[in-house]
Structures are given as structure tokens and as C-alpha cells.
PDB file of N, CA and C in Angstrom:
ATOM      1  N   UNK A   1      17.614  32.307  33.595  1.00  0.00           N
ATOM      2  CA  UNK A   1      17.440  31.915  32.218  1.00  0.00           C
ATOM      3  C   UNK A   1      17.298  33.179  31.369  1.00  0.00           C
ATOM      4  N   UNK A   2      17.796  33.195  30.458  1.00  0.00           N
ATOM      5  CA  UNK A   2      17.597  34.386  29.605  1.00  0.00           C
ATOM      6  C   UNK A   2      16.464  34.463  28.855  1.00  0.00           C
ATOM      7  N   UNK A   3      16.255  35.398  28.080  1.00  0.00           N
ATOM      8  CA  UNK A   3      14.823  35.735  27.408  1.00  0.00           C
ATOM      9  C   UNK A   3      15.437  35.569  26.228  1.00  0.00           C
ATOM     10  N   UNK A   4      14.116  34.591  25.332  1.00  0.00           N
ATOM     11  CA  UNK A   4      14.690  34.371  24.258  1.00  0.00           C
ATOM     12  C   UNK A   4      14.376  35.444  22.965  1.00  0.00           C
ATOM     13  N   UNK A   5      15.232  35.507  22.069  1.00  0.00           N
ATOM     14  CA  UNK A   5      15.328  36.771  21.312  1.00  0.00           C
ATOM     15  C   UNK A   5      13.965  36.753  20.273  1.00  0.00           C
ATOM     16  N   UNK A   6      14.001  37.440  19.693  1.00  0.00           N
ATOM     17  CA  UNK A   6      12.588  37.592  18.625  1.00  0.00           C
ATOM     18  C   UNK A   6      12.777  36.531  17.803  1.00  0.00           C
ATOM     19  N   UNK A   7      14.181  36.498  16.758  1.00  0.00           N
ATOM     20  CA  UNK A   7      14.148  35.868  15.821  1.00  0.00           C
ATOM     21  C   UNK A   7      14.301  33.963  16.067  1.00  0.00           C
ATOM     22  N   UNK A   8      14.364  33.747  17.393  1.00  0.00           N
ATOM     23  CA  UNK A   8      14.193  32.358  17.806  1.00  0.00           C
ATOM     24  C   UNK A   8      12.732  31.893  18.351  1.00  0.00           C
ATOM     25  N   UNK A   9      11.761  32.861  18.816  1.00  0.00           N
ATOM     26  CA  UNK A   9      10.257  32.973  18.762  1.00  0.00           C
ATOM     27  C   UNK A   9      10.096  32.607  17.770  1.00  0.00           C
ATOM     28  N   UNK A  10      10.316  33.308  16.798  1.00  0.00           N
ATOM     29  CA  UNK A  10       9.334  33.726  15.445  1.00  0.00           C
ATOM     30  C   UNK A  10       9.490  32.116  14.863  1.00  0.00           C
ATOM     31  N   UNK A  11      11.010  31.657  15.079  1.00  0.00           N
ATOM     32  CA  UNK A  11      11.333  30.093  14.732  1.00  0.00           C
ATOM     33  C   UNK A  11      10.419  29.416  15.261  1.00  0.00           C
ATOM     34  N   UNK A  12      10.514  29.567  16.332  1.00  0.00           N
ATOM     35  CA  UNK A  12       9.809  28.320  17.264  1.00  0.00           C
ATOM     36  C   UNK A  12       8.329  28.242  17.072  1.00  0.00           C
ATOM     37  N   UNK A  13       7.630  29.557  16.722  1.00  0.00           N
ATOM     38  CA  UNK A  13       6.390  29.793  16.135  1.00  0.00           C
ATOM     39  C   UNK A  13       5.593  28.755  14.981  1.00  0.00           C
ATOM     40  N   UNK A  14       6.828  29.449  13.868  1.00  0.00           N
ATOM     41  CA  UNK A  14       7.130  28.719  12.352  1.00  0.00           C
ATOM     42  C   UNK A  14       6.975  27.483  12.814  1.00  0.00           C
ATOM     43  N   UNK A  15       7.387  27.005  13.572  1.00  0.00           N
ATOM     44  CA  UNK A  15       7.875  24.963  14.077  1.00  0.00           C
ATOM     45  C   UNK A  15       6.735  24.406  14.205  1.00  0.00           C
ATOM     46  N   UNK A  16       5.784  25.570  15.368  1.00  0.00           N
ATOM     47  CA  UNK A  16       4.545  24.996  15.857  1.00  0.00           C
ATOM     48  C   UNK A  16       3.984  24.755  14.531  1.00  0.00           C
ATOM     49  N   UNK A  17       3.885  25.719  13.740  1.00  0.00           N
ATOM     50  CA  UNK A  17       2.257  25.898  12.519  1.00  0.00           C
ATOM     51  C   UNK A  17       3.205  24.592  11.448  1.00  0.00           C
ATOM     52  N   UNK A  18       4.017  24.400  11.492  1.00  0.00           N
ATOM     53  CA  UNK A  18       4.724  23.842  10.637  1.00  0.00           C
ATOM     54  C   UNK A  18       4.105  22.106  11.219  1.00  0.00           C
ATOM     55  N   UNK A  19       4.334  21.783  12.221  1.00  0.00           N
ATOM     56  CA  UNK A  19       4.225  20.560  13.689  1.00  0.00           C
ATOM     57  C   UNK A  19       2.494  20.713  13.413  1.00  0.00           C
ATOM     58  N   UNK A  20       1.678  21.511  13.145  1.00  0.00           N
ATOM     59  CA  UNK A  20       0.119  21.010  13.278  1.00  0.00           C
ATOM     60  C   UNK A  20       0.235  20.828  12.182  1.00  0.00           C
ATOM     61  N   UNK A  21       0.805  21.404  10.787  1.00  0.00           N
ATOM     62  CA  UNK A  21       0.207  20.879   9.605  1.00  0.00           C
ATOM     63  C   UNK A  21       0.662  19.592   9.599  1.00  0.00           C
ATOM     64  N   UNK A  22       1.972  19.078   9.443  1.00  0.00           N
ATOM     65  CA  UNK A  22       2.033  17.555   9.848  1.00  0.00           C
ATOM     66  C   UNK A  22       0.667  16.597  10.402  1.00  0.00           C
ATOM     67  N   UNK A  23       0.786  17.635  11.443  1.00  0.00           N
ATOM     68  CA  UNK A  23      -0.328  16.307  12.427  1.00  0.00           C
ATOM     69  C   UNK A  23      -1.588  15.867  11.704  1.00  0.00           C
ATOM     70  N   UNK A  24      -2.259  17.237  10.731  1.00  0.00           N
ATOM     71  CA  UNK A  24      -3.614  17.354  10.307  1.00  0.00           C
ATOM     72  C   UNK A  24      -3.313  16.535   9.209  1.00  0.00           C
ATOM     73  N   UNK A  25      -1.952  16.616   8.155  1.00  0.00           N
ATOM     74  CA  UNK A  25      -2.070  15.321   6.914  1.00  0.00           C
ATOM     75  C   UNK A  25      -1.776  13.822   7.709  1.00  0.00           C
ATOM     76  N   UNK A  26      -0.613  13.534   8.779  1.00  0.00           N
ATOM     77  CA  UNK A  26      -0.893  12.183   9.203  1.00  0.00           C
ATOM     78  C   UNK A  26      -1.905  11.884   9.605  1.00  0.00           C
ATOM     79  N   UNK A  27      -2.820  12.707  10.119  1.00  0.00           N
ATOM     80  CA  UNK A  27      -4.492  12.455  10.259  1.00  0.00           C
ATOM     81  C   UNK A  27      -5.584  11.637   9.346  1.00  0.00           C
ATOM     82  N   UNK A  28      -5.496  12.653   8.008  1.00  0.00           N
ATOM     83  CA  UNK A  28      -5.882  12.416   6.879  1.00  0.00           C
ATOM     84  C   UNK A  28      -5.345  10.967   6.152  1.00  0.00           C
ATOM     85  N   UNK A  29      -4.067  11.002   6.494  1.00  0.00           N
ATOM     86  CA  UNK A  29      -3.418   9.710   6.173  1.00  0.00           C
ATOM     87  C   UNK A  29      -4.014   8.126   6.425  1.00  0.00           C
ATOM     88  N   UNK A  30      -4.120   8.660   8.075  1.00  0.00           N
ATOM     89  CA  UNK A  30      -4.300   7.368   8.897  1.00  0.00           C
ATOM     90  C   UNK A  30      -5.633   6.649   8.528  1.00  0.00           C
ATOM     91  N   UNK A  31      -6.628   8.224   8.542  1.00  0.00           N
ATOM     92  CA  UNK A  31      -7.901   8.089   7.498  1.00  0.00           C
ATOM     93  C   UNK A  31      -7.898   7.426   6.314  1.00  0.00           C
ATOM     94  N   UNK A  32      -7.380   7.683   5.615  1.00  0.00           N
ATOM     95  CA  UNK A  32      -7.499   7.243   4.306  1.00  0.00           C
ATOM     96  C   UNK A  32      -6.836   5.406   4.756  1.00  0.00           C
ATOM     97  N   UNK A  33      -5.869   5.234   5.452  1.00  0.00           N
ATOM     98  CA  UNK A  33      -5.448   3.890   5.153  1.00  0.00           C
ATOM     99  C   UNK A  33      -6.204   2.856   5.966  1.00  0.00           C
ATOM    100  N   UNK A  34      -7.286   3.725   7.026  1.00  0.00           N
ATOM    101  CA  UNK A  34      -8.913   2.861   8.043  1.00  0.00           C
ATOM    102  C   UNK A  34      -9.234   2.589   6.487  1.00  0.00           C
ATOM    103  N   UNK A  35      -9.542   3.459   5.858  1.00  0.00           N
ATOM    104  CA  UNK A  35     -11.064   2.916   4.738  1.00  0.00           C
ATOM    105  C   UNK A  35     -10.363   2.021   3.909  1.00  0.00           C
ATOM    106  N   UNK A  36      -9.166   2.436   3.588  1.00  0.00           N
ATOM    107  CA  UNK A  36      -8.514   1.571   2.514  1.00  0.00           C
ATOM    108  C   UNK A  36      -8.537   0.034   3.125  1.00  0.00           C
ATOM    109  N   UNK A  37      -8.215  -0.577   4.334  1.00  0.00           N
ATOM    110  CA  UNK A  37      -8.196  -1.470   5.178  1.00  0.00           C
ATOM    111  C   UNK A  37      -9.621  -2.028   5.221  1.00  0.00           C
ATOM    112  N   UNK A  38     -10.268  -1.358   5.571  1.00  0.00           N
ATOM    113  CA  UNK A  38     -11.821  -1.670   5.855  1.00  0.00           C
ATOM    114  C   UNK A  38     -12.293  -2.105   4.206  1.00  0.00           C
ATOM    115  N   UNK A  39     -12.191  -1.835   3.070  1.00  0.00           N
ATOM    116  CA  UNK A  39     -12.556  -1.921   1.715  1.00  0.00           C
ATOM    117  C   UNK A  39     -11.947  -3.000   1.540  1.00  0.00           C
ATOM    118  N   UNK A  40     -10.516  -3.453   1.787  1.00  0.00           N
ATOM    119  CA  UNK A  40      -9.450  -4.619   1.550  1.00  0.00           C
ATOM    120  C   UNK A  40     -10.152  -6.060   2.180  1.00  0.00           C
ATOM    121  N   UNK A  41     -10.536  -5.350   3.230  1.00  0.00           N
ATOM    122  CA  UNK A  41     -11.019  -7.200   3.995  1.00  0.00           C
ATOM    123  C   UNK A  41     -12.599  -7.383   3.738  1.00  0.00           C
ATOM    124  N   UNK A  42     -13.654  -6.577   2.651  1.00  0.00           N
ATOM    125  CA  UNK A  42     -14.561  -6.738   2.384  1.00  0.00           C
ATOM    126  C   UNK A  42     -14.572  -7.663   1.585  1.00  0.00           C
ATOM    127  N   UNK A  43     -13.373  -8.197   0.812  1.00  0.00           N
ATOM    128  CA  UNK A  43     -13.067  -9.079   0.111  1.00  0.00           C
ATOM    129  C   UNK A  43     -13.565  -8.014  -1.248  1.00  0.00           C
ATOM    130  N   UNK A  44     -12.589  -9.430  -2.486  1.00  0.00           N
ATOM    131  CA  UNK A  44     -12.849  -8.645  -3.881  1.00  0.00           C
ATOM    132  C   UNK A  44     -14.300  -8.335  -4.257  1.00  0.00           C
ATOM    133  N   UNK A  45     -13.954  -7.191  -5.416  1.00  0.00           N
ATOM    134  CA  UNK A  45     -15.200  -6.171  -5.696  1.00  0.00           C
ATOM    135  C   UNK A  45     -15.964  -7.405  -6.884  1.00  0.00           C
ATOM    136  N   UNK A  46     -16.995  -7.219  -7.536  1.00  0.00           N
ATOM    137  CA  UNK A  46     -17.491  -8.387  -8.394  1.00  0.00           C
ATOM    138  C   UNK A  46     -16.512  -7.997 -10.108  1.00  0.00           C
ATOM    139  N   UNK A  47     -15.912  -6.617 -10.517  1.00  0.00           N
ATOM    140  CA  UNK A  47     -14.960  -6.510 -11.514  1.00  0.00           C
ATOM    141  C   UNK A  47     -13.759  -7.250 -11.032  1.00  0.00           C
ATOM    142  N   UNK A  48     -13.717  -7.334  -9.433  1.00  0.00           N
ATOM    143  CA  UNK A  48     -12.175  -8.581  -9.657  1.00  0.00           C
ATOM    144  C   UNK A  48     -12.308  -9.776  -9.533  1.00  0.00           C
ATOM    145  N   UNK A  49     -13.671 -10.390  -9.156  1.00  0.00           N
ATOM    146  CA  UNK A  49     -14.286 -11.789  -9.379  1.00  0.00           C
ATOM    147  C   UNK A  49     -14.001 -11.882 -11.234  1.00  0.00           C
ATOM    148  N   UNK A  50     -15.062 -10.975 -11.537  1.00  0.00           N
ATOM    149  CA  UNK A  50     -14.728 -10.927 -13.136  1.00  0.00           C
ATOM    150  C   UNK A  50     -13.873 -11.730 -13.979  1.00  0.00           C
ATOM    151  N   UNK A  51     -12.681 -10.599 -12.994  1.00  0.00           N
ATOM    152  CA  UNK A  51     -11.379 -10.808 -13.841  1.00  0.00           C
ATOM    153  C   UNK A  51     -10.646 -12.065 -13.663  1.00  0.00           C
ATOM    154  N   UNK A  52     -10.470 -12.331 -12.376  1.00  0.00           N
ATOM    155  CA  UNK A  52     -10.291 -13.945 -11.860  1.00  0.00           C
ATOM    156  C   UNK A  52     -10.687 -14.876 -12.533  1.00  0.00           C
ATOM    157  N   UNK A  53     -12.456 -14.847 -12.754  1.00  0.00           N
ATOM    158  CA  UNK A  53     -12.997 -15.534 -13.758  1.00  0.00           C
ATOM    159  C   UNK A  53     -12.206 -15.898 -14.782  1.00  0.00           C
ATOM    160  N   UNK A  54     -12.317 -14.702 -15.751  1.00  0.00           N
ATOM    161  CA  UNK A  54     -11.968 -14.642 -16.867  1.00  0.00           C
ATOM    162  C   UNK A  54      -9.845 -15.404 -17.181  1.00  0.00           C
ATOM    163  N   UNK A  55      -9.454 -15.437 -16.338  1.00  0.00           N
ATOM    164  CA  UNK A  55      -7.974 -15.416 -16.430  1.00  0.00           C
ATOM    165  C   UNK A  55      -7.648 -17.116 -16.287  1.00  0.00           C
ATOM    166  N   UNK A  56      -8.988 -17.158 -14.957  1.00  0.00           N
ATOM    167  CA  UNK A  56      -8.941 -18.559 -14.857  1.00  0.00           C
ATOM    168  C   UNK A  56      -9.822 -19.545 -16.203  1.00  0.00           C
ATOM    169  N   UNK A  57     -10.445 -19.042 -16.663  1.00  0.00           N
ATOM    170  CA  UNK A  57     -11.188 -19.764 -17.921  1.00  0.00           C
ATOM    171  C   UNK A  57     -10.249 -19.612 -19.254  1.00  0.00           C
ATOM    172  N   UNK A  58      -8.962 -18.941 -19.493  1.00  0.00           N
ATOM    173  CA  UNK A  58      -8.285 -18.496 -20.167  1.00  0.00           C
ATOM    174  C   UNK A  58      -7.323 -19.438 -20.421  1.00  0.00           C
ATOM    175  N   UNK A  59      -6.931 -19.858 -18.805  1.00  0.00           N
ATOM    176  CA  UNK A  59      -5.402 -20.468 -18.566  1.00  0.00           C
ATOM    177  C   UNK A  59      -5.924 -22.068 -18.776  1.00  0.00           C
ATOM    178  N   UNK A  60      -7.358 -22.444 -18.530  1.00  0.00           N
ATOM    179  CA  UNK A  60      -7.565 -23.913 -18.304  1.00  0.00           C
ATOM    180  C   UNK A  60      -8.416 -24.342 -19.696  1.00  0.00           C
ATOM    181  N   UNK A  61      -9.268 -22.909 -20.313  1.00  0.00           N
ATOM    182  CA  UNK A  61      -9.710 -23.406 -21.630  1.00  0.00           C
ATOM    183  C   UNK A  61     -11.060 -23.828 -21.440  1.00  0.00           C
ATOM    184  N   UNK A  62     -11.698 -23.416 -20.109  1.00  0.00           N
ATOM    185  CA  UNK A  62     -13.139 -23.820 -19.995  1.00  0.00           C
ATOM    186  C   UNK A  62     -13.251 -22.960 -18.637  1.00  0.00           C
ATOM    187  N   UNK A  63     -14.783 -22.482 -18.910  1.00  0.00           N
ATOM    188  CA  UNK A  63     -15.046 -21.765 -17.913  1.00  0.00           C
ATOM    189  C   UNK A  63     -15.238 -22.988 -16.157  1.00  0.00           C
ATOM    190  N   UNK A  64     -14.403 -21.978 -15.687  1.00  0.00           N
ATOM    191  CA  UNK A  64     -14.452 -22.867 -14.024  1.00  0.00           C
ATOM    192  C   UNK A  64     -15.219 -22.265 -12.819  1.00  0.00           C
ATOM    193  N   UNK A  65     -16.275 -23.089 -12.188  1.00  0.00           N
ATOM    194  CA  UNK A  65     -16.556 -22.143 -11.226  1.00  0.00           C
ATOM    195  C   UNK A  65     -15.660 -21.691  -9.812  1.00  0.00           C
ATOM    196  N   UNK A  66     -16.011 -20.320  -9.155  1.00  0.00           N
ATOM    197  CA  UNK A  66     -14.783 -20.040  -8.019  1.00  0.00           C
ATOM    198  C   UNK A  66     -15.577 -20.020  -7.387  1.00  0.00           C
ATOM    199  N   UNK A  67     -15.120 -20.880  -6.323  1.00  0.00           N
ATOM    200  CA  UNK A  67     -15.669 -21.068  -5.016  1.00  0.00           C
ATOM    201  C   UNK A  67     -15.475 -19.883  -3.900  1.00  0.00           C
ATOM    202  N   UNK A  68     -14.144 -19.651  -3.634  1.00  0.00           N
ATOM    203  CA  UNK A  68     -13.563 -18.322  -2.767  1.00  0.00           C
ATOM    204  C   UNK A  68     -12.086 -18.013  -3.618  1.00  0.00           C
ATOM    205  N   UNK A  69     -12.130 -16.892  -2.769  1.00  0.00           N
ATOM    206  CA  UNK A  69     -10.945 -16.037  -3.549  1.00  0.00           C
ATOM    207  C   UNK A  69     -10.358 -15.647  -2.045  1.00  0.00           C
ATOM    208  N   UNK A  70      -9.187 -15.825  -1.958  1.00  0.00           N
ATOM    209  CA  UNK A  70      -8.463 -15.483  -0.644  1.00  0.00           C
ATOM    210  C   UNK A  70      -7.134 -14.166  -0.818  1.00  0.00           C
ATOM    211  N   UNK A  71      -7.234 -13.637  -0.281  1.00  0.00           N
ATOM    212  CA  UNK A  71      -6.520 -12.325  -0.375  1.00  0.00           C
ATOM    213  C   UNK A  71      -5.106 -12.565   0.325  1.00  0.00           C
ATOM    214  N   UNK A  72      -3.705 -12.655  -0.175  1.00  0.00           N
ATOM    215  CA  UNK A  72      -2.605 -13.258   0.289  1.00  0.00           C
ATOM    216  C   UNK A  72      -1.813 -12.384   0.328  1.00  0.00           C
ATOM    217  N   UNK A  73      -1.414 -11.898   1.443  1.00  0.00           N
ATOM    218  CA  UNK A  73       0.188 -11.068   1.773  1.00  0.00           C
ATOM    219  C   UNK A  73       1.161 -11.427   1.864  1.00  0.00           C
ATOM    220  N   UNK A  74       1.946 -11.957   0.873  1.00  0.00           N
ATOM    221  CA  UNK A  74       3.512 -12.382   0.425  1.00  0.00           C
ATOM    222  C   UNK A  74       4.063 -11.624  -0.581  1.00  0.00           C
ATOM    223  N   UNK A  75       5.258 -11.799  -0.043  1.00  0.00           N
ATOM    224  CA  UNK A  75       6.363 -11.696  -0.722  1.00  0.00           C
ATOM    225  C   UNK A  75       6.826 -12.535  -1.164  1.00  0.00           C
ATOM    226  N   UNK A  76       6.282 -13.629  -1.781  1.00  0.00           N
ATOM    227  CA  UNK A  76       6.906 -14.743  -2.660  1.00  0.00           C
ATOM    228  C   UNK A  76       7.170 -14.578  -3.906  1.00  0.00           C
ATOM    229  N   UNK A  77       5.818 -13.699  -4.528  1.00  0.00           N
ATOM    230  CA  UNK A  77       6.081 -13.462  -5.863  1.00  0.00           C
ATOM    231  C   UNK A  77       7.202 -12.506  -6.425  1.00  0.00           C
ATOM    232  N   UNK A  78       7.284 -11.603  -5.448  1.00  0.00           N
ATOM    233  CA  UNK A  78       8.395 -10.749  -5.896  1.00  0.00           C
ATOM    234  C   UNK A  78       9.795 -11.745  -5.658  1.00  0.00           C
ATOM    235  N   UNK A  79       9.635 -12.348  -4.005  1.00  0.00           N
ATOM    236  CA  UNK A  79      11.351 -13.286  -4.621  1.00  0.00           C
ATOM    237  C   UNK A  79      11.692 -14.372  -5.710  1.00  0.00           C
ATOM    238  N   UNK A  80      10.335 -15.003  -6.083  1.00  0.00           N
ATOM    239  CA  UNK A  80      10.612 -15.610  -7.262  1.00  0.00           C
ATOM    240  C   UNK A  80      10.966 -15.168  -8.112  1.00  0.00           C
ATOM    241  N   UNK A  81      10.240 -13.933  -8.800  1.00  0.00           N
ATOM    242  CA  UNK A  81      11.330 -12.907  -9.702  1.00  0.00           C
ATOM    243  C   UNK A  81      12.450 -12.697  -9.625  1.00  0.00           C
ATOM    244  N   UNK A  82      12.618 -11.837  -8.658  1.00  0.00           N
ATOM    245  CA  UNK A  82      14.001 -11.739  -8.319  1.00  0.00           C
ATOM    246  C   UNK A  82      14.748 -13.149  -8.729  1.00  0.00           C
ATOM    247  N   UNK A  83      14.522 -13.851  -8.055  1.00  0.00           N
ATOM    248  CA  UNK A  83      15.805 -14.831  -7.971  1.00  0.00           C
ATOM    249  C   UNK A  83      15.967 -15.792  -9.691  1.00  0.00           C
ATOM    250  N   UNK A  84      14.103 -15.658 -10.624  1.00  0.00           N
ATOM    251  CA  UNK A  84      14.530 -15.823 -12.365  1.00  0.00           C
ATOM    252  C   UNK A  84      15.474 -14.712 -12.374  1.00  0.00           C
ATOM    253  N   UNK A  85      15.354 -13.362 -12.412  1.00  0.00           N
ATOM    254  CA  UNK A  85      15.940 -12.418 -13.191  1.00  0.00           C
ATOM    255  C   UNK A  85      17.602 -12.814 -13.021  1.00  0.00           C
ATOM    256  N   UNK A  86      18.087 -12.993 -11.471  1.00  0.00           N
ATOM    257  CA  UNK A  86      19.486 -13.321 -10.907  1.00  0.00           C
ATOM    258  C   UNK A  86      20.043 -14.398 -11.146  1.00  0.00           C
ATOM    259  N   UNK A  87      19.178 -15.678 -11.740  1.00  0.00           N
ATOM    260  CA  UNK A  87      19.480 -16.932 -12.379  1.00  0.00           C
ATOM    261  C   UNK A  87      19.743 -16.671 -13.551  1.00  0.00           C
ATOM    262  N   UNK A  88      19.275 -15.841 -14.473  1.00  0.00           N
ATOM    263  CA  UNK A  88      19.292 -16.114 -15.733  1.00  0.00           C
ATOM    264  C   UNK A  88      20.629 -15.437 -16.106  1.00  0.00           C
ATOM    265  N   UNK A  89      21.391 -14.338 -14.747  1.00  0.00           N
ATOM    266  CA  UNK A  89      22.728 -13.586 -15.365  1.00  0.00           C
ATOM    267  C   UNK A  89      23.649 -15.001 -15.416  1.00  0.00           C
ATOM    268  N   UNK A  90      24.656 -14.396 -16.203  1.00  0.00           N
ATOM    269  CA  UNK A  90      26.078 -15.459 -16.250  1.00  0.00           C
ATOM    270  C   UNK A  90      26.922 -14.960 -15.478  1.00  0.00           C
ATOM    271  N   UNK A  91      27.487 -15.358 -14.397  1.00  0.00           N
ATOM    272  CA  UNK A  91      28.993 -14.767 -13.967  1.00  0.00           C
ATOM    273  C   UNK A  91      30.192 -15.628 -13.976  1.00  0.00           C
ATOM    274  N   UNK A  92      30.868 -14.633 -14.900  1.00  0.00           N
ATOM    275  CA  UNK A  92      32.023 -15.321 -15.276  1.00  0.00           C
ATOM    276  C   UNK A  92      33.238 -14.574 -14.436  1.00  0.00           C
TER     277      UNK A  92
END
């Protein structure tokens, strides 16, 4: 096997320090998206009870009490959009 030259070291060097900084922000990352996760299923904060409140006493015209508030991962709302915005073109 041959010996590899300086200027492919010095690369492969660069790669490593280059390969830990990666590792140390997906670290930080993974961190940040535990707490973000862990904060998410504590359920809403009492400013988004608040606001719930308030949106729901808005839309019905009398204050209502909320029993629970359930936290929903869909994509419904965005395809309903979508598919007003794509209804409303004309194709002729």
C-alpha cells in the first residue's frame, strides 16, 4: 500500500474536525427537539387555553367552558386548503 501524501492527510484531517462539528450540532439538535417534545405533550400553556377561550367565545357569542384541549397531528388542514385554493382556479 502506498503512503499517503501530505496534502490527502491534511484532507482527511479537515474531514475529521469537519465530521465532529456535525456530530456536536446534531447533538444539540436532538437536544433541543427532547425538550421541544417533552414541552409539546405537557399539553397547552394557560396563554393558549386563553386564546382557545377567547376564539371560542368569539365564534359562538358567549363565553363557553373547555373541558380538554387535544393536540392533533394532521395534515387535513393544509389539504383542505390546498384543494379551496385548486377549486377555485378555472381550467379552460
Amino acid at each position: 500500500m502506498q503512503a499517503l501524501d501530505t496534502n490527502t492527510l491534511n484532507l482527511i484531517a479537515e474531514l475529521r474536525a469537519e465530521l465532529a462539528t456535525l456530530k456536536q450540532r446534531v447533538g444539540a439538535l436532538e437536544l433541543q427537539a427532547s425538550q421541544t417534545t417533552r414541552a409539546a405533550s405537557a399539553g397547552p400553556s394557560e396563554e393558549d387555553m386563553l386564546a382557545i377561550s377567547a376564539a371560542v367565545a368569539a365564534f359562538l357569542g358567549v363565553h363557553a367552558r373547555i373541558r380538554q384541549v387535544h393536540l392533533v397531528h394532521s395534515s387535513a388542514w393544509a389539504q383542505v386548503g390546498r384543494m379551496g385554493v385548486q377549486a377555485s382556479h378555472r381550467f379552460n
